[in-house]
N, C-alpha and C. Protein backbone atom coordinates (compact mmCIF):
# COMPACT_ATOMS: atom_id res chain seq x y z
N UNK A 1 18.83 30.19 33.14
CA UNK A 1 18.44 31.23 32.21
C UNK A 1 19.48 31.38 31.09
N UNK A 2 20.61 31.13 31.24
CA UNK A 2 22.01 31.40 30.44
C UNK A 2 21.50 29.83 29.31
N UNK A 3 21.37 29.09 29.80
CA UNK A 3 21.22 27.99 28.77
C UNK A 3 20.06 28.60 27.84
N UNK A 4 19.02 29.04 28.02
CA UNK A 4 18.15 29.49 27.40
C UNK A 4 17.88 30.52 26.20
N UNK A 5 18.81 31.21 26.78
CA UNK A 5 19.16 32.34 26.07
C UNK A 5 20.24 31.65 24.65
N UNK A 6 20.99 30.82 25.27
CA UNK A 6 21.85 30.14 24.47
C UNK A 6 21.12 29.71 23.17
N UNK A 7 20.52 28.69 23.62
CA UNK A 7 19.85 27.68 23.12
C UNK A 7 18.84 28.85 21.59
N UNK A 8 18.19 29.81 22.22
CA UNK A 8 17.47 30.25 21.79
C UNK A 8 18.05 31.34 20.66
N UNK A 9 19.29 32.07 20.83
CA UNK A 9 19.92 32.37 19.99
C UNK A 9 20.80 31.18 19.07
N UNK A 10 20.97 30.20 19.10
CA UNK A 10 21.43 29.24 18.55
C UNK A 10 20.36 29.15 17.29
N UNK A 11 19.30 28.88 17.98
CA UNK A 11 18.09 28.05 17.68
C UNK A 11 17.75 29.17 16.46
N UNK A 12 17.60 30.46 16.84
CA UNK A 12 17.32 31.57 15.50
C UNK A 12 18.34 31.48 14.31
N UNK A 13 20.04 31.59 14.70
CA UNK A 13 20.68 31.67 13.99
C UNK A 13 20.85 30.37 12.59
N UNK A 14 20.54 29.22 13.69
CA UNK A 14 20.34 28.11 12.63
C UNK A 14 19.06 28.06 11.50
N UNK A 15 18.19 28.70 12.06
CA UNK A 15 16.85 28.16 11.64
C UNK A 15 16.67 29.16 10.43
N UNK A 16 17.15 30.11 10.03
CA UNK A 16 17.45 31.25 9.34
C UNK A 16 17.85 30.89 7.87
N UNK A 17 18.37 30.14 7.20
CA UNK A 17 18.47 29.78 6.14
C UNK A 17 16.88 28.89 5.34
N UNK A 18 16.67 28.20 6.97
CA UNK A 18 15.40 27.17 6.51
C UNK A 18 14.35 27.98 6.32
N UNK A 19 14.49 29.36 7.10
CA UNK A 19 13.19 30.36 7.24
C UNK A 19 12.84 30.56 5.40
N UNK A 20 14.30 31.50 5.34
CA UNK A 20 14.44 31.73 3.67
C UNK A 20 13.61 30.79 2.55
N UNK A 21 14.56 30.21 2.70
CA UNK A 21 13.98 28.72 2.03
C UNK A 21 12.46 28.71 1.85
N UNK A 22 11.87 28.23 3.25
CA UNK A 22 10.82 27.95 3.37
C UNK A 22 9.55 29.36 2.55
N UNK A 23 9.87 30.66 2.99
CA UNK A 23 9.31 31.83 2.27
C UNK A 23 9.29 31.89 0.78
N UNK A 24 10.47 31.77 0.28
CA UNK A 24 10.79 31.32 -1.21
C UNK A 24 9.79 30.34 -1.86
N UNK A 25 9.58 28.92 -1.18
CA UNK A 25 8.90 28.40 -1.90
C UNK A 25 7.29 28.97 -1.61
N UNK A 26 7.18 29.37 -0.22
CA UNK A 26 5.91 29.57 -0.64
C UNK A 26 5.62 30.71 -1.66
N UNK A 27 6.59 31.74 -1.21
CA UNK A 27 5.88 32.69 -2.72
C UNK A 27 5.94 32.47 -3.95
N UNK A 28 6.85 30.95 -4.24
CA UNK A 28 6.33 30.75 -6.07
C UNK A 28 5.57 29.99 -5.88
N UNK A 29 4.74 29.83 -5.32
CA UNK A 29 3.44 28.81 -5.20
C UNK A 29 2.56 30.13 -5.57
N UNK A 30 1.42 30.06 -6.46
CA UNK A 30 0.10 31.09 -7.19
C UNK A 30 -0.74 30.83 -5.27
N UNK A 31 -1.28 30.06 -5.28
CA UNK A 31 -2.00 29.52 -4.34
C UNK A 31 -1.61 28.44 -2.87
N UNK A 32 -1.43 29.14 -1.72
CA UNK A 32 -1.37 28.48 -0.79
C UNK A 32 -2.06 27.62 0.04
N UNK A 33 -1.96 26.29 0.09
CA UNK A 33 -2.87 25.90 0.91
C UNK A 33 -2.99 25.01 2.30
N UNK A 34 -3.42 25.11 2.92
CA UNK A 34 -3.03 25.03 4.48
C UNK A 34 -2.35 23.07 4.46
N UNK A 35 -2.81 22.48 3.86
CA UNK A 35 -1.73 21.29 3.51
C UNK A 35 -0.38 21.31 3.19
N UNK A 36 -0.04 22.21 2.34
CA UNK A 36 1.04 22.82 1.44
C UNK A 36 1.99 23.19 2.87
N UNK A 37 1.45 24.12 3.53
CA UNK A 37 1.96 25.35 4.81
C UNK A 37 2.76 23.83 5.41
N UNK A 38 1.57 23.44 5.80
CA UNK A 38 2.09 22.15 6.96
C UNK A 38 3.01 21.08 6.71
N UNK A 39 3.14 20.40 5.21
CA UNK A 39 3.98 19.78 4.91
C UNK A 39 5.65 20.60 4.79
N UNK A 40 5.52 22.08 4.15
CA UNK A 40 6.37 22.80 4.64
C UNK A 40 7.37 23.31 5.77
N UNK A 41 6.08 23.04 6.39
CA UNK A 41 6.91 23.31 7.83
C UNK A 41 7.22 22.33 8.37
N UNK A 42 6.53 21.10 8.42
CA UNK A 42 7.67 19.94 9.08
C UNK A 42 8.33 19.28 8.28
N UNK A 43 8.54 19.84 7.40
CA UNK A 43 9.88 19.51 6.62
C UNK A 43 11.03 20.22 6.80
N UNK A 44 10.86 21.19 7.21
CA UNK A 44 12.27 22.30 7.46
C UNK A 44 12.11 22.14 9.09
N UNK A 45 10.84 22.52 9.66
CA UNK A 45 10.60 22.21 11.12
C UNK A 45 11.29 20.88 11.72
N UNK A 46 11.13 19.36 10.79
CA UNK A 46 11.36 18.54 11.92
C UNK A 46 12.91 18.79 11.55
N UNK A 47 13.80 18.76 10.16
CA UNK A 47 14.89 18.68 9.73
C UNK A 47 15.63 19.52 11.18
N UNK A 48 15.10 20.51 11.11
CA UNK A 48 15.81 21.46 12.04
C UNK A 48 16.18 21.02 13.56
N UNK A 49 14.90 20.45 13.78
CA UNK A 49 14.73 19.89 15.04
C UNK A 49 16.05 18.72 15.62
N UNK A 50 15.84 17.90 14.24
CA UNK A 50 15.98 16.24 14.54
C UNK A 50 17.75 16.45 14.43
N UNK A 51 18.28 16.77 13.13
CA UNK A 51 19.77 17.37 12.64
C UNK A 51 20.45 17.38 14.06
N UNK A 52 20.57 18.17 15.04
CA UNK A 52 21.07 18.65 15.79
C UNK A 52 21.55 17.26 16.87
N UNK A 53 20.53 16.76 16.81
CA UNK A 53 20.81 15.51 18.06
C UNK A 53 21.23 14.32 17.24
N UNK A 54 21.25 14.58 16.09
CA UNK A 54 21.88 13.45 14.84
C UNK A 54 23.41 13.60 15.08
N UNK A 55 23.36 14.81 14.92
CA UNK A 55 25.05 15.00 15.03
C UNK A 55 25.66 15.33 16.21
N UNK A 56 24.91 15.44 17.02
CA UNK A 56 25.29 15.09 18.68
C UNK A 56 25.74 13.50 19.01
N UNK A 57 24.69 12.52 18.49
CA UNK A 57 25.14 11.12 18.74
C UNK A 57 26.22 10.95 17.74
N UNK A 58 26.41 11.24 16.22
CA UNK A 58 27.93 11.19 15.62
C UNK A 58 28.88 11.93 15.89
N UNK A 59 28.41 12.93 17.03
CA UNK A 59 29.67 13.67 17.51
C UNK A 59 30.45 12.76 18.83
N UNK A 60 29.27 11.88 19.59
CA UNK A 60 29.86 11.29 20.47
C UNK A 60 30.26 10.19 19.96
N UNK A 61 29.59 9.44 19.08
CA UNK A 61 30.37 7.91 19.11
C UNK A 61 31.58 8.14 18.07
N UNK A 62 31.79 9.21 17.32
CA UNK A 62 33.06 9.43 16.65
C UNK A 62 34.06 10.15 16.75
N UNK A 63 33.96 10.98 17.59
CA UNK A 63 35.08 12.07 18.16
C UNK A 63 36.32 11.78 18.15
N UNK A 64 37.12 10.76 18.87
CA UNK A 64 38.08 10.37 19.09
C UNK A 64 39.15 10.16 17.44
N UNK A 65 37.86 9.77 16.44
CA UNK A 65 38.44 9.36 14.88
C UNK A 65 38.72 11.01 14.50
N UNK A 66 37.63 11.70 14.24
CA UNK A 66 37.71 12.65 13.89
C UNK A 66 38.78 14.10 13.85
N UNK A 67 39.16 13.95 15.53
CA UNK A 67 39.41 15.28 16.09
C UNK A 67 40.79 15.23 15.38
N UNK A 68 41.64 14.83 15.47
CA UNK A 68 42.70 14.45 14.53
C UNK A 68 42.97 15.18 12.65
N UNK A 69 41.55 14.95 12.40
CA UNK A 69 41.62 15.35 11.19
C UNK A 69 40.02 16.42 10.92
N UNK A 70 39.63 16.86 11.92
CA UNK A 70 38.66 18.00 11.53
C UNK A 70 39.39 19.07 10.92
N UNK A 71 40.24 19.36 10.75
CA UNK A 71 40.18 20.64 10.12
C UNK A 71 40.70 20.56 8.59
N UNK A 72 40.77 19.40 8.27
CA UNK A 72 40.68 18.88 7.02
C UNK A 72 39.57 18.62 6.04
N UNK A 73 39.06 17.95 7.34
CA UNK A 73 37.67 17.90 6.75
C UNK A 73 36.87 19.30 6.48
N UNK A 74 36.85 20.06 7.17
CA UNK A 74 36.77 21.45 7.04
C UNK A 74 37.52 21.70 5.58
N UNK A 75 38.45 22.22 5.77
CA UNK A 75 38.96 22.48 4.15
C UNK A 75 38.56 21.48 3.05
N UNK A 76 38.40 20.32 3.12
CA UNK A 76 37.79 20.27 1.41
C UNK A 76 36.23 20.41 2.00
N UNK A 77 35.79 20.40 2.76
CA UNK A 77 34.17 21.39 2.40
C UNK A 77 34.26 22.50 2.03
N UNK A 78 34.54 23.26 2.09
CA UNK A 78 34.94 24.04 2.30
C UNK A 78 35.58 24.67 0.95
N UNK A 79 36.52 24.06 0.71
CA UNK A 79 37.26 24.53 -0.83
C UNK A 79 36.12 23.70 -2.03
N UNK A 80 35.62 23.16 -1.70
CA UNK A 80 34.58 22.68 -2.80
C UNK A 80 33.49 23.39 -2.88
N UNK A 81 32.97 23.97 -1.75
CA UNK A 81 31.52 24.95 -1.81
C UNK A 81 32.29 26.18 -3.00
N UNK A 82 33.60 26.74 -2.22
CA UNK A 82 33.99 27.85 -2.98
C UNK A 82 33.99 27.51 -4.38
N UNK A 83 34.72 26.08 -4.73
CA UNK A 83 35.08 26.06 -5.81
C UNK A 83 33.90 26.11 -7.18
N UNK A 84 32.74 25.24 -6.14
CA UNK A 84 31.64 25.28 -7.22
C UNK A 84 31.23 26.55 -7.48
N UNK A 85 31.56 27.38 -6.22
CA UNK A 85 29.99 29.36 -6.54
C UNK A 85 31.40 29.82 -7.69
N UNK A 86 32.94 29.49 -7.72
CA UNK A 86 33.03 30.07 -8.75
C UNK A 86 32.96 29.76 -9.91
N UNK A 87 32.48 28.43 -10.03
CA UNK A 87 32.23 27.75 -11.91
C UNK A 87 30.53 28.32 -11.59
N UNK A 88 30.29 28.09 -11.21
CA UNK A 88 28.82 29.16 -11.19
C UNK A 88 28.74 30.46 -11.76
N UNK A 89 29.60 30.98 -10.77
CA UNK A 89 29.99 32.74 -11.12
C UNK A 89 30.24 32.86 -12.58
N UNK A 90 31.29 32.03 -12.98
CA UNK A 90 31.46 32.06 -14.71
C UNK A 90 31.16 31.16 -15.71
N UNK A 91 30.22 30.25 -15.38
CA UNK A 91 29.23 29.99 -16.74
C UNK A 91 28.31 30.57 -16.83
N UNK A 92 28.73 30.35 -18.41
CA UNK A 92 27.50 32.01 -19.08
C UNK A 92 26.07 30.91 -18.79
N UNK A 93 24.89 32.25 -18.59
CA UNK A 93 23.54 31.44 -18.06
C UNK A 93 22.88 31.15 -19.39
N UNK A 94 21.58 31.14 -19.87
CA UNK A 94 21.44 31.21 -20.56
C UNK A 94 19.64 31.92 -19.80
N UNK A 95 19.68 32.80 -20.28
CA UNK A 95 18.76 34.12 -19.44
C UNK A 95 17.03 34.11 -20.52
N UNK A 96 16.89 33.59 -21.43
CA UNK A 96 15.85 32.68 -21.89
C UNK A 96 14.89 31.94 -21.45
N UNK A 97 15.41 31.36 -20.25
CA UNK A 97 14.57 30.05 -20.19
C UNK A 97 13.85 30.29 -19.20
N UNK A 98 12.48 29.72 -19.72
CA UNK A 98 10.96 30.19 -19.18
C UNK A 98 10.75 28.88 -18.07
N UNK A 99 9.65 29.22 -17.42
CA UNK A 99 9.00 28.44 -16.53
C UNK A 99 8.08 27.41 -17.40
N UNK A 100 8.31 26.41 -17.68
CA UNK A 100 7.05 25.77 -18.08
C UNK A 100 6.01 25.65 -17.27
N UNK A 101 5.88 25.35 -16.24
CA UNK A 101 4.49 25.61 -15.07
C UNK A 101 4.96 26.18 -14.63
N UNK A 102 3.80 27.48 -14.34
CA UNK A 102 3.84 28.30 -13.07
C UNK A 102 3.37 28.21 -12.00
N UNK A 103 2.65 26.91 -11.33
CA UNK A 103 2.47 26.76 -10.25
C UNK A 103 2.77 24.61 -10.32
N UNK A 104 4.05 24.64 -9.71
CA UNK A 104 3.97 23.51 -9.99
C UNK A 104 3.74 22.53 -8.76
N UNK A 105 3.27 21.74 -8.23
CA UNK A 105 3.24 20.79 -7.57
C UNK A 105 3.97 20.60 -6.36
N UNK A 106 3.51 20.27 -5.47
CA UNK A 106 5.05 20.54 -3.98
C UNK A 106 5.68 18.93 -4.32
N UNK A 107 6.58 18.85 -4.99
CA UNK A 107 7.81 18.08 -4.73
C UNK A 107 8.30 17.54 -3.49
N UNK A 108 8.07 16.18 -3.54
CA UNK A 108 8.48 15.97 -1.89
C UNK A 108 10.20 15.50 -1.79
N UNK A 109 10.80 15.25 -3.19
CA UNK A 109 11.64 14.94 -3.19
C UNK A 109 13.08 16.28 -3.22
N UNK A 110 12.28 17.16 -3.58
CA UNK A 110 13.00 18.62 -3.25
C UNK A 110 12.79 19.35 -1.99
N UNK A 111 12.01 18.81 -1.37
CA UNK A 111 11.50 19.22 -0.18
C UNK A 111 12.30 18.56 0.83
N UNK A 112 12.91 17.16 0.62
CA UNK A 112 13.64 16.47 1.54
C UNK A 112 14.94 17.42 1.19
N UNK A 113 15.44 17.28 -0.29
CA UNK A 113 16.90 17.60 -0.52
C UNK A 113 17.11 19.19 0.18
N UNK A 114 16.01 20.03 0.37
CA UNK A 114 16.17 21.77 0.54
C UNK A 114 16.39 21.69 2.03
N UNK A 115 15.81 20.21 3.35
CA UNK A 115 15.63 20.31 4.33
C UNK A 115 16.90 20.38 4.96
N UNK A 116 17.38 19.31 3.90
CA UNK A 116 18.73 18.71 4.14
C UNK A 116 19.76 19.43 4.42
N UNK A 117 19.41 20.10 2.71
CA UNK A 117 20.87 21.10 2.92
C UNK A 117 20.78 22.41 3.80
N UNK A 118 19.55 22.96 4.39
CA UNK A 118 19.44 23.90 5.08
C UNK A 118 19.75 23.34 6.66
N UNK A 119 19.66 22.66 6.90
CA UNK A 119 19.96 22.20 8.15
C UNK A 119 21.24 21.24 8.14
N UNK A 120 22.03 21.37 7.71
CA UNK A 120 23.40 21.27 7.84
C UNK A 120 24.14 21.39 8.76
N UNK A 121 24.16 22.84 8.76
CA UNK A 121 24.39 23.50 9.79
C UNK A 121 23.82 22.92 10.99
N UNK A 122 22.63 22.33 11.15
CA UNK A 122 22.63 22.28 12.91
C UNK A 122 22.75 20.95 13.01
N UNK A 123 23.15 20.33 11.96
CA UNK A 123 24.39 18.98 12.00
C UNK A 123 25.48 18.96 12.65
N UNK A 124 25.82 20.20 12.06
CA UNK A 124 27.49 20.71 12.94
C UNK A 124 27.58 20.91 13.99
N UNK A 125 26.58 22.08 14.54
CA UNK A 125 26.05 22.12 15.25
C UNK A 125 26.14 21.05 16.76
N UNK A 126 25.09 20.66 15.99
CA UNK A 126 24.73 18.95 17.11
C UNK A 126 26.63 18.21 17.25
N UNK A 127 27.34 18.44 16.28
CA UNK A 127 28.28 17.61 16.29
C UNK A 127 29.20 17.79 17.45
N UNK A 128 29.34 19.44 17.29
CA UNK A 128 30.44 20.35 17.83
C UNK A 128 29.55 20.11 19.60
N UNK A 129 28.82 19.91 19.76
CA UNK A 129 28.05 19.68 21.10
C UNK A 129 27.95 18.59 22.06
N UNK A 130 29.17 17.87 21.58
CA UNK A 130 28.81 16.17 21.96
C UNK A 130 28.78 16.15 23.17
N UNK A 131 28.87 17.12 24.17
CA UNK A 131 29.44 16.85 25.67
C UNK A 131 28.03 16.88 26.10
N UNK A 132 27.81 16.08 27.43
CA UNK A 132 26.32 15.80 28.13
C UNK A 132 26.04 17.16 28.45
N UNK A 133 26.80 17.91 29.01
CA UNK A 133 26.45 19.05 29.43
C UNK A 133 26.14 20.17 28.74
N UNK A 134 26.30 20.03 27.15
CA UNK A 134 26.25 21.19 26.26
C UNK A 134 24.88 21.64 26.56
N UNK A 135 24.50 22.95 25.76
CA UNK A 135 23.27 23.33 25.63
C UNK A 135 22.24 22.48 24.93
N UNK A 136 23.01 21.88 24.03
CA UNK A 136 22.20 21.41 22.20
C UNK A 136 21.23 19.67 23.33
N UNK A 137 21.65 19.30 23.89
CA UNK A 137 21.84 18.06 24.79
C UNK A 137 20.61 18.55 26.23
N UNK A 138 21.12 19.73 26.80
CA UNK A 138 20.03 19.86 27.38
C UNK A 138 18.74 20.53 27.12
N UNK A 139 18.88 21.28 26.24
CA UNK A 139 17.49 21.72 25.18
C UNK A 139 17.11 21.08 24.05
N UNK A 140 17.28 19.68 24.37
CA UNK A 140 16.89 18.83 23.17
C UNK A 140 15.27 18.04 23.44
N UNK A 141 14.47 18.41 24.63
CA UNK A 141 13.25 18.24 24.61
C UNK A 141 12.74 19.76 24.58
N UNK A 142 12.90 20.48 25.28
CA UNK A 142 12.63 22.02 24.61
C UNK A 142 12.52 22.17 23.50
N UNK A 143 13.47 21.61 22.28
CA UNK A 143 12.79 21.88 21.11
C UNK A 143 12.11 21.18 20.47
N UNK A 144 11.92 19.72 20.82
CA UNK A 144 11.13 18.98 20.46
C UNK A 144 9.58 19.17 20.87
N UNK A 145 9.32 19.78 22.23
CA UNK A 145 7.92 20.16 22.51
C UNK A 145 7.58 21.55 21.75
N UNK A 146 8.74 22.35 21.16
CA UNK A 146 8.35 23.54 20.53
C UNK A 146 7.39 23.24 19.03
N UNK A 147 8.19 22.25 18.49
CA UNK A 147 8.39 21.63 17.42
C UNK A 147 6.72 21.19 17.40
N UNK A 148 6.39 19.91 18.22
CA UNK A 148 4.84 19.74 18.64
C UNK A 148 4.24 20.48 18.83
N UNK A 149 3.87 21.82 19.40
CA UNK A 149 3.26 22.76 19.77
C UNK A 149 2.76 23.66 18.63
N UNK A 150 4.30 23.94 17.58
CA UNK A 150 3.74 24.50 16.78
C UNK A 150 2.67 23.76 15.67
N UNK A 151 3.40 22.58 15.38
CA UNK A 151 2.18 21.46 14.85
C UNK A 151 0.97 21.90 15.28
N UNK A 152 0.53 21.98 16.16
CA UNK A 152 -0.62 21.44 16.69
C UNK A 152 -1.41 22.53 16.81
N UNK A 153 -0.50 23.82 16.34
CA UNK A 153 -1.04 25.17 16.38
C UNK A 153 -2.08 25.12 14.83
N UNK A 154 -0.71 25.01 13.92
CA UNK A 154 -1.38 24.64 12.38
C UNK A 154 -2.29 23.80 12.30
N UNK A 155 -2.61 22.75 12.78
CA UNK A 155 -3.24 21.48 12.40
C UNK A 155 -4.66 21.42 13.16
């Protein structure tokens, strides 16, 4: 039951940026349509899913290189996210500029890049988990049948 609970608060906390995400685009969409929904969701759905056991297998076959210098690696991620939100913060915008379409097309190529970067996190995730015994390792068909289920709910 303790793995479960784990797993399942894990599983919310990660999935929470992709949720965002995923709401966002649908409300600048004029018109939703149940194709639209579904390509949506297993795009953030499988990202979410798959991420985790990605970086579980690069957490195991690379550990030994890494551990040495993770917290380096940490700092320039880290000092570069900051560094960009503050050249962000102070270039002037230019508060003008209109939408040329207002309902534009689902982009599949923004749809990969939004999956990506929202599930990052359960990259790390998966990484920080490399041991057989972790949670991420033994709820890794648990979320894969969740994952199918909900498919199959939509579809």
């Amino acid at each position: 039951m303790g793995i479960f609970i784990e797993l399942l608060l894990m599983g919310v906390g990660l999935a929470m940026d992709a949720f965002a995400v995923s709401i966002c685009e649908g409300l600048a969409m004029r018109k939703v349509n149940k194709k639209q929904a579904v390509v949506i969701g297993l795009f953030f759905g499988g990202f979410q899913a798959l991420m985790p056991f990605i970086g579980w297998v690069l957490g195991s076959q690379f550990e030994s290189y890494i551990t040495s210098i993770d917290h380096w690696i940490a700092f320039v991620l880290l000092g570069f996210i900051g560094g960009k939100m503050i050249v962000e913060a102070v270039k002037p915008e230019d508060e003008n500029v209109e939408i040329d379409q207002m309902d534009p097309p689902l982009d599949i190529k923004e749809m990969f890049l939004l999956a990506i970067a929202t599930s990052i996190d359960a990259l790390a995730v998966g990484g920080a988990a490399w041991r057989p015994d972790s949670a991420v390792a033994s709820g890794a068909p648990w979320i894969e049948d969740g994952m199918r289920d909900s498919y199959m709910r939509t579809g």
